[in-house]
PDB file of N, CA and C in Angstrom:
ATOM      1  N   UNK A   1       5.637  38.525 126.346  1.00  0.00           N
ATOM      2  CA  UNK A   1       4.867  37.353 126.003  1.00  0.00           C
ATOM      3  C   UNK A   1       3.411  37.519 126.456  1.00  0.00           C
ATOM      4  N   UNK A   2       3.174  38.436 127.829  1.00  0.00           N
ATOM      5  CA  UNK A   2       2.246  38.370 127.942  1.00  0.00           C
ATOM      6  C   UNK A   2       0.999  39.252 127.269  1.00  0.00           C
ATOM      7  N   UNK A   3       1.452  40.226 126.392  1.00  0.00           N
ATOM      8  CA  UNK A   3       1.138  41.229 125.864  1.00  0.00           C
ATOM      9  C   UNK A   3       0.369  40.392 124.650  1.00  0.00           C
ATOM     10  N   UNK A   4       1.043  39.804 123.837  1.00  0.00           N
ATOM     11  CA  UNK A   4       1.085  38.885 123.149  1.00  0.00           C
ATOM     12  C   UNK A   4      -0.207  37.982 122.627  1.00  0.00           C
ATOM     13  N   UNK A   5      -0.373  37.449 124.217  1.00  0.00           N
ATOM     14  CA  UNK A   5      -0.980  36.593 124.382  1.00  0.00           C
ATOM     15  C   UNK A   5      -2.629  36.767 124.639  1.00  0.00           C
ATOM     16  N   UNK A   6      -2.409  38.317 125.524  1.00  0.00           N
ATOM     17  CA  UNK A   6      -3.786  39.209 125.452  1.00  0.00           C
ATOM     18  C   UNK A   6      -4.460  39.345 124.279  1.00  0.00           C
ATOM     19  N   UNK A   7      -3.358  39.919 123.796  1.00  0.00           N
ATOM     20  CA  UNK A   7      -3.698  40.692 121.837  1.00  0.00           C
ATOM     21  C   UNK A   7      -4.745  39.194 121.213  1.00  0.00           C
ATOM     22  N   UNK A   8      -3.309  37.914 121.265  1.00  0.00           N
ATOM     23  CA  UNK A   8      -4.025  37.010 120.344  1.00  0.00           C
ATOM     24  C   UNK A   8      -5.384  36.511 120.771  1.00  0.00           C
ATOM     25  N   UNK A   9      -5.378  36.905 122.162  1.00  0.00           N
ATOM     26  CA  UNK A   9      -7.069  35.859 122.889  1.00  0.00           C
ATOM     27  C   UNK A   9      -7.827  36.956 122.415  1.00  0.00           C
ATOM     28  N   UNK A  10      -7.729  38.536 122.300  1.00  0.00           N
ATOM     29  CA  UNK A  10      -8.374  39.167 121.710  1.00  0.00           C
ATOM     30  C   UNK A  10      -9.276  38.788 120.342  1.00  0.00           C
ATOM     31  N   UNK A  11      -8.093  38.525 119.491  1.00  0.00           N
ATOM     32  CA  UNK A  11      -8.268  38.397 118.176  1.00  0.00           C
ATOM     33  C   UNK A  11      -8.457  37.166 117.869  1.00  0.00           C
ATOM     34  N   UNK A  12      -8.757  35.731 118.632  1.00  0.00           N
ATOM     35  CA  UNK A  12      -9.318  34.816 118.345  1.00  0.00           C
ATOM     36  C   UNK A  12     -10.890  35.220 118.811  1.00  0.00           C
ATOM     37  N   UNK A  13     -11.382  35.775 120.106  1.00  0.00           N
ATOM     38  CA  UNK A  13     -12.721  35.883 120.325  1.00  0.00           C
ATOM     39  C   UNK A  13     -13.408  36.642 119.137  1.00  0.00           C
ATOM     40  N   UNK A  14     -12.246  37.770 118.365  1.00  0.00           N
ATOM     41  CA  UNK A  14     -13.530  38.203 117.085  1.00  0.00           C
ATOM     42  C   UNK A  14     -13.651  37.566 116.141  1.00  0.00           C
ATOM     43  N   UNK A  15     -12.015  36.790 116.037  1.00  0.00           N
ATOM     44  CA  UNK A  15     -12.508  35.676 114.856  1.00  0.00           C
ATOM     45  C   UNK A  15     -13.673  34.811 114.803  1.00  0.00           C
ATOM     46  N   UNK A  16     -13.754  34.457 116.116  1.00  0.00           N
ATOM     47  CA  UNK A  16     -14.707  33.085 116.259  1.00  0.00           C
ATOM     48  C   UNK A  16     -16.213  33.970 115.782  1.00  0.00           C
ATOM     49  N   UNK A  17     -16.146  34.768 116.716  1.00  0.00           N
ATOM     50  CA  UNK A  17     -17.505  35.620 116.678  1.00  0.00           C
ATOM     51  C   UNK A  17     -18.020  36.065 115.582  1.00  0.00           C
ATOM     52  N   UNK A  18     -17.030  36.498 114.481  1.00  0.00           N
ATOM     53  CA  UNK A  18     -17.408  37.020 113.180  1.00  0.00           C
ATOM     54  C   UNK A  18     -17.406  36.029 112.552  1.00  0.00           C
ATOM     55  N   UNK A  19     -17.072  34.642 112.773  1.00  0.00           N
ATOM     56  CA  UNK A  19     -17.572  33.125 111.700  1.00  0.00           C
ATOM     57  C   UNK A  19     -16.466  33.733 110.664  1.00  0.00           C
ATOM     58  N   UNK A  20     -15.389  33.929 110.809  1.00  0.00           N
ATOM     59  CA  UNK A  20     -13.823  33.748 110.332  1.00  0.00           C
ATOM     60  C   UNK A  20     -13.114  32.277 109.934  1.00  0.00           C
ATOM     61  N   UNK A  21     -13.483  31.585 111.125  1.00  0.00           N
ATOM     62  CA  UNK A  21     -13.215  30.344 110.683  1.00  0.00           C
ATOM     63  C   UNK A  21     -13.386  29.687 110.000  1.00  0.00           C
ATOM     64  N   UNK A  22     -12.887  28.785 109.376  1.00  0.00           N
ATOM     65  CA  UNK A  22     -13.651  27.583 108.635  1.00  0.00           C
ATOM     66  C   UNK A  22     -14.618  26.892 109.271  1.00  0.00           C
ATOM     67  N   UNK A  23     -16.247  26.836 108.478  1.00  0.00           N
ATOM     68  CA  UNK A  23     -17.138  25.924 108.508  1.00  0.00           C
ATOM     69  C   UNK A  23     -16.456  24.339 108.754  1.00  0.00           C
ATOM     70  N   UNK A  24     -16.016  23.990 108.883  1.00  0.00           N
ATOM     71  CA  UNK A  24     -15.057  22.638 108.681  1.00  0.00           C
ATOM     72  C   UNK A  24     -14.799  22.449 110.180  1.00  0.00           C
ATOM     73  N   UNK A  25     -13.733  23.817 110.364  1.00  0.00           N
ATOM     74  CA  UNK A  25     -13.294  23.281 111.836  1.00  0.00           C
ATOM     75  C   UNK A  25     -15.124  23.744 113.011  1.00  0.00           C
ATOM     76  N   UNK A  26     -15.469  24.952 112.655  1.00  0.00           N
ATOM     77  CA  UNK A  26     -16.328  25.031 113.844  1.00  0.00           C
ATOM     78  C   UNK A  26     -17.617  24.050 113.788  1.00  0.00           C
ATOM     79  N   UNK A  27     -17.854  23.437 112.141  1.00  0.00           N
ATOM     80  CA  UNK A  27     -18.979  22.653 112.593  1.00  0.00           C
ATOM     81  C   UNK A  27     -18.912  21.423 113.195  1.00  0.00           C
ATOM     82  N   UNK A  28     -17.577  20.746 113.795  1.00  0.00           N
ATOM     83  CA  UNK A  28     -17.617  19.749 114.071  1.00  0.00           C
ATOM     84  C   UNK A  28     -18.196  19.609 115.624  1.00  0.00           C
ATOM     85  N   UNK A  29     -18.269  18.376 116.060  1.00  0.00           N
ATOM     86  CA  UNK A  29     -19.393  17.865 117.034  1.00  0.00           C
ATOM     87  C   UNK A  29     -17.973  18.288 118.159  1.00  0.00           C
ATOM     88  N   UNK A  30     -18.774  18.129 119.567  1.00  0.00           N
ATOM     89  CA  UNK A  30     -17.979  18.792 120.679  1.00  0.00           C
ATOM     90  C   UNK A  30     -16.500  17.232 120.745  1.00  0.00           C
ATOM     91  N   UNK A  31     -17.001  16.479 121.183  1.00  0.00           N
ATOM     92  CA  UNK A  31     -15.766  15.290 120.796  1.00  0.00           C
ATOM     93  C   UNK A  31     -14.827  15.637 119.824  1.00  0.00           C
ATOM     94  N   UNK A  32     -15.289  15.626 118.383  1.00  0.00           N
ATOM     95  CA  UNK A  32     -14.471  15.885 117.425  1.00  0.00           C
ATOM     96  C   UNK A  32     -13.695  17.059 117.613  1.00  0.00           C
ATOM     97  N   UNK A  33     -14.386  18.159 118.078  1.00  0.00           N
ATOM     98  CA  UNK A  33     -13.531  19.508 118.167  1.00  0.00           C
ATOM     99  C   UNK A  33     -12.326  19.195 119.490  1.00  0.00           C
ATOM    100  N   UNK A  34     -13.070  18.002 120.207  1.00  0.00           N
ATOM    101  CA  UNK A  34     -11.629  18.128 121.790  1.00  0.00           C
ATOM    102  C   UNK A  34     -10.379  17.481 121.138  1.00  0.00           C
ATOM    103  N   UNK A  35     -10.592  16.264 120.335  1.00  0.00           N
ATOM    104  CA  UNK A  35      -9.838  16.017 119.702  1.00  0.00           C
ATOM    105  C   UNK A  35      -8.968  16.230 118.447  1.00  0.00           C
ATOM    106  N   UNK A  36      -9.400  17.055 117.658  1.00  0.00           N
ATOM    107  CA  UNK A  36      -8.858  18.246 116.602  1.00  0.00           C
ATOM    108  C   UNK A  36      -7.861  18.860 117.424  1.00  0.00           C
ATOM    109  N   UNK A  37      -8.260  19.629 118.594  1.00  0.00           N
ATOM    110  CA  UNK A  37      -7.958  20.243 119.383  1.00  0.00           C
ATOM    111  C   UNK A  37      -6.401  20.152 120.308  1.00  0.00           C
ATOM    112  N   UNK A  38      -6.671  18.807 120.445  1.00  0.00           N
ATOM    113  CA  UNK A  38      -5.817  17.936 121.128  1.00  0.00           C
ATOM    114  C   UNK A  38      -4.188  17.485 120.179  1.00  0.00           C
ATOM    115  N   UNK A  39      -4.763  17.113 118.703  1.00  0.00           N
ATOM    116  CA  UNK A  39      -4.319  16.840 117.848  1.00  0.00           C
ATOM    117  C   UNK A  39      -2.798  18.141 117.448  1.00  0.00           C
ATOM    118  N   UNK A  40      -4.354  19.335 117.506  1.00  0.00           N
ATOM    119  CA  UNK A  40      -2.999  20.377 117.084  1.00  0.00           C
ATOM    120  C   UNK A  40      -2.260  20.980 117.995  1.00  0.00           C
ATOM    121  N   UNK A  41      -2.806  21.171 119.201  1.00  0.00           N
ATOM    122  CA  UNK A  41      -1.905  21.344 120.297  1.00  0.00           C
ATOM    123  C   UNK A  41      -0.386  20.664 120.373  1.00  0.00           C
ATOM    124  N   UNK A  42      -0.902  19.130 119.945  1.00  0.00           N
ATOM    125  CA  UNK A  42       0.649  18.545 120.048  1.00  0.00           C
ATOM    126  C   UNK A  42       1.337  18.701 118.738  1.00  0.00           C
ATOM    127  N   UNK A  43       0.983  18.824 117.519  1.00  0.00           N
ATOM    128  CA  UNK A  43       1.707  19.137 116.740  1.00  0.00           C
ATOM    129  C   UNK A  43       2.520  20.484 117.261  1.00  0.00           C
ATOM    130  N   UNK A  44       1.542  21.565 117.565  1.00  0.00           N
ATOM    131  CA  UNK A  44       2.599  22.913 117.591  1.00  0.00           C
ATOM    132  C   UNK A  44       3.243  22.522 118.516  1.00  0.00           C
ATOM    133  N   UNK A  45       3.349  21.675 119.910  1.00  0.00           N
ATOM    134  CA  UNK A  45       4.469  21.487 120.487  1.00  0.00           C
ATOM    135  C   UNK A  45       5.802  20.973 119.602  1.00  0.00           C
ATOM    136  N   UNK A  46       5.664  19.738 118.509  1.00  0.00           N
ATOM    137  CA  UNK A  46       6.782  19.320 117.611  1.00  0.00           C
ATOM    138  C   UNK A  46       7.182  20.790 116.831  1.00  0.00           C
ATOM    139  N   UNK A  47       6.030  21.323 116.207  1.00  0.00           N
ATOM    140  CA  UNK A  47       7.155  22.326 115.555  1.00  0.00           C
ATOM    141  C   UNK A  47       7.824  23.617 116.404  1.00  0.00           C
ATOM    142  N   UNK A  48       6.754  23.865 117.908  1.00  0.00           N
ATOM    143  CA  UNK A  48       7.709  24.583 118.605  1.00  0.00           C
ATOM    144  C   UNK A  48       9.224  24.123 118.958  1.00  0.00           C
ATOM    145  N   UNK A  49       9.247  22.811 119.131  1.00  0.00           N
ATOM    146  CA  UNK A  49      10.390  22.380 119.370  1.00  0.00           C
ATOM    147  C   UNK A  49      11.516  22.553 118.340  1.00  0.00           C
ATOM    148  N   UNK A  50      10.846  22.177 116.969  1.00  0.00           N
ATOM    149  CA  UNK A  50      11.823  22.420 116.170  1.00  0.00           C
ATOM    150  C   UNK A  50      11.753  23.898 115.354  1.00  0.00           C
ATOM    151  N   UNK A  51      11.475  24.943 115.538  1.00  0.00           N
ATOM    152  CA  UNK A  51      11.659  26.042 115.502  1.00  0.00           C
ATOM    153  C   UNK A  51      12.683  26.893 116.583  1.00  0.00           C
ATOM    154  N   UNK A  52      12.312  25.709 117.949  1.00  0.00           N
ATOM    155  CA  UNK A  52      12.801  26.139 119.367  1.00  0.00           C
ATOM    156  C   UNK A  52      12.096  27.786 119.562  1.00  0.00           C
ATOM    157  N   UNK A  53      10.697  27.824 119.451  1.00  0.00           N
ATOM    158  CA  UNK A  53       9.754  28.822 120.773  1.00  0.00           C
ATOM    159  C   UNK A  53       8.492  27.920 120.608  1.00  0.00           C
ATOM    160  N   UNK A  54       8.814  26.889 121.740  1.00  0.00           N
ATOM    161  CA  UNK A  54       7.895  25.900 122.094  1.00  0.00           C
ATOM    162  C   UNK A  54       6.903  27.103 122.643  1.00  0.00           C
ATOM    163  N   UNK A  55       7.320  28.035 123.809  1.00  0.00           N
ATOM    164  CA  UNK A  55       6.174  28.468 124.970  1.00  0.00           C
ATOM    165  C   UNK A  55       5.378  29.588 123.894  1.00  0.00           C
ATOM    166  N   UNK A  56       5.685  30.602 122.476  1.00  0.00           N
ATOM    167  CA  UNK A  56       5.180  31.004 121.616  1.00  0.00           C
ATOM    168  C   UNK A  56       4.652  30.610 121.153  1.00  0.00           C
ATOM    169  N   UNK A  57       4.292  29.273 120.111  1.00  0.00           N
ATOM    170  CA  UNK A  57       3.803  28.534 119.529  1.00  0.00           C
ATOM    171  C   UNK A  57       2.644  27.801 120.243  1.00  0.00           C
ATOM    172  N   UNK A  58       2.940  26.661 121.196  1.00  0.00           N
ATOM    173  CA  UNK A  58       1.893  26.587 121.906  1.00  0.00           C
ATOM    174  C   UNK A  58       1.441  26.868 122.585  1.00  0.00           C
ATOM    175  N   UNK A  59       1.512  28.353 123.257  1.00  0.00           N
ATOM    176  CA  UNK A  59       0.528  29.324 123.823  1.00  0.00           C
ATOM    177  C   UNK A  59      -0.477  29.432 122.793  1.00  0.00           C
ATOM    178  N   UNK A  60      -0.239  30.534 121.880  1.00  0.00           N
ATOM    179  CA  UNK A  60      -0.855  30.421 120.529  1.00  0.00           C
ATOM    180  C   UNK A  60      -1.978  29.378 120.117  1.00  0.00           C
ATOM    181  N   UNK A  61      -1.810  28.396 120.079  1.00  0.00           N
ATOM    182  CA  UNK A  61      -2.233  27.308 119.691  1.00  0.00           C
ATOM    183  C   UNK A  61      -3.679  27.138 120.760  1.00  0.00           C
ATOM    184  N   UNK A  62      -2.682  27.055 121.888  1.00  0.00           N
ATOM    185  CA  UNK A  62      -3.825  26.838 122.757  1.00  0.00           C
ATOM    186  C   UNK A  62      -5.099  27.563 123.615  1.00  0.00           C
ATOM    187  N   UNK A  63      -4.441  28.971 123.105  1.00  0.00           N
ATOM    188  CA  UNK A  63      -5.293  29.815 123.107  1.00  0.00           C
ATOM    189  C   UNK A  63      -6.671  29.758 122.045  1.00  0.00           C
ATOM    190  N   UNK A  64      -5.838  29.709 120.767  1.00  0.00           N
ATOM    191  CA  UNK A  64      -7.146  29.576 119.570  1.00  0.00           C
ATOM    192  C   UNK A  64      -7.829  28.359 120.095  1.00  0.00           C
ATOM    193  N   UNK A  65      -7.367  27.313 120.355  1.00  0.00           N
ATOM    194  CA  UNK A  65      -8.020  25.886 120.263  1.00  0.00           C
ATOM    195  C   UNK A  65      -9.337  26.269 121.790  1.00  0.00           C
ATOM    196  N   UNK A  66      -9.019  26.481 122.637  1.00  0.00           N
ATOM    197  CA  UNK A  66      -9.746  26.525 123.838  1.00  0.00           C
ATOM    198  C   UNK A  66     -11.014  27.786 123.914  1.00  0.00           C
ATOM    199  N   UNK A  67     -10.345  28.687 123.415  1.00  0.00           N
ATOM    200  CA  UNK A  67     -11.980  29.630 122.245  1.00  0.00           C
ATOM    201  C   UNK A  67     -12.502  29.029 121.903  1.00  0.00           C
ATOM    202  N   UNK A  68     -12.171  28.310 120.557  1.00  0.00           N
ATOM    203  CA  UNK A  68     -13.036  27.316 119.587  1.00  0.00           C
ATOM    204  C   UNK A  68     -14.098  26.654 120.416  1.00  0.00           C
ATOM    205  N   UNK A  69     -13.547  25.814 121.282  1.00  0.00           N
ATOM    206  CA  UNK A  69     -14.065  25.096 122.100  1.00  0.00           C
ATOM    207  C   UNK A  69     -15.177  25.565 123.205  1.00  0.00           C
ATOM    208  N   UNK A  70     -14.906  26.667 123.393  1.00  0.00           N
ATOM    209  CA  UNK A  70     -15.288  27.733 124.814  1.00  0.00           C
ATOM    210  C   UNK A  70     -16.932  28.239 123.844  1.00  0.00           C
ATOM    211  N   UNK A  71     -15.893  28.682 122.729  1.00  0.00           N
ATOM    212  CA  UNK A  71     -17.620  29.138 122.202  1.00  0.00           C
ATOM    213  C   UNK A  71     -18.438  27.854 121.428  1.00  0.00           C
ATOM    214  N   UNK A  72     -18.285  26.977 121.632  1.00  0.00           N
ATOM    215  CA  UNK A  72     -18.481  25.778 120.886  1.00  0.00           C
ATOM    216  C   UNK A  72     -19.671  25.567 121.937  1.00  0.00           C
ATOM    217  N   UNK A  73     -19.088  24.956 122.803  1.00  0.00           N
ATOM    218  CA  UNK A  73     -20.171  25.078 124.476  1.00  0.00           C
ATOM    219  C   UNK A  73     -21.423  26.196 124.450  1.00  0.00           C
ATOM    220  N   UNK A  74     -20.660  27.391 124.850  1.00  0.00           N
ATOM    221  CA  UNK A  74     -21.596  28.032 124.733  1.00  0.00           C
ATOM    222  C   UNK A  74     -22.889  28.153 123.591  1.00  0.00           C
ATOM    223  N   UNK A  75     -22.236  28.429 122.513  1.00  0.00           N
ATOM    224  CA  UNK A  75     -23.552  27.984 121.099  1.00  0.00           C
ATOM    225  C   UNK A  75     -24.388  26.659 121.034  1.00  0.00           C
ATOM    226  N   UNK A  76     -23.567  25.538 122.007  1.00  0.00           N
ATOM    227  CA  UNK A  76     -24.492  24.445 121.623  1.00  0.00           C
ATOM    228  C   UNK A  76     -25.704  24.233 123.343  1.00  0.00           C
ATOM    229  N   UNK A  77     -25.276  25.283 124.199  1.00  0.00           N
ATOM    230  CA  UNK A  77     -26.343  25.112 125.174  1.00  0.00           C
ATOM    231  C   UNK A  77     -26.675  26.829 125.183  1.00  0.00           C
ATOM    232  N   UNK A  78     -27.332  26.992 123.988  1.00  0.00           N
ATOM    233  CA  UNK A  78     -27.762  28.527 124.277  1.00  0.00           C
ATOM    234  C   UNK A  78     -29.367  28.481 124.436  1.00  0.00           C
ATOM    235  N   UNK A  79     -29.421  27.993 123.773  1.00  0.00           N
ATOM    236  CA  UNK A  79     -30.738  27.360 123.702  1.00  0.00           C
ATOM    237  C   UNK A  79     -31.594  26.916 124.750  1.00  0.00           C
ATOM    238  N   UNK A  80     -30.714  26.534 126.129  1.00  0.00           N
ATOM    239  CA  UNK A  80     -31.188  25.838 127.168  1.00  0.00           C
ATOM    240  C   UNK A  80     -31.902  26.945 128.382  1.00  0.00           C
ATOM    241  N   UNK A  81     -31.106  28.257 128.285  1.00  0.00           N
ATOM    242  CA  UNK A  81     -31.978  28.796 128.750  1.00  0.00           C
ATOM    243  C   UNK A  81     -33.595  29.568 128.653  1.00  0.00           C
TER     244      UNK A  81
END
């Protein structure tokens, strides 16, 4: 799992970085993104549950979501220095 989990934080930091994402999800305002955020976190807990690999699923999840967010921060105070 933990192998896993390296790989995917890997491969969300180039997603984000290479603007992979949808314009949609990354242009939203820092609020909107905690709550998007928040939103899908608990969904993948319901369908981890009903798949039954809750700790797969929302690892996953919360890995991508907290990037998003991580570089969200960073891009919107880059400027400040």
């Amino acid at each position: 799992m933990f192998i896993w989990f390296s790989i995917f934080f890997i491969f969300s930091q180039v997603m984000i970085e290479k603007n992979w994402l949808p314009a949609k999800f990354t242009g939203l305002r820092l609020l909107q993104l905690c709550l998007v955020s928040i939103g899908l976190i608990l969904f993948s807990i319901l369908v981890g549950i009903f798949v039954r690999q809750p700790l797969f699923i929302v690892g996953s999840v919360t890995i991508l979501c907290s990037s998003v967010i991580s570089w969200k921060y960073r891009h919107k105070f880059d400027h400040i220095k």
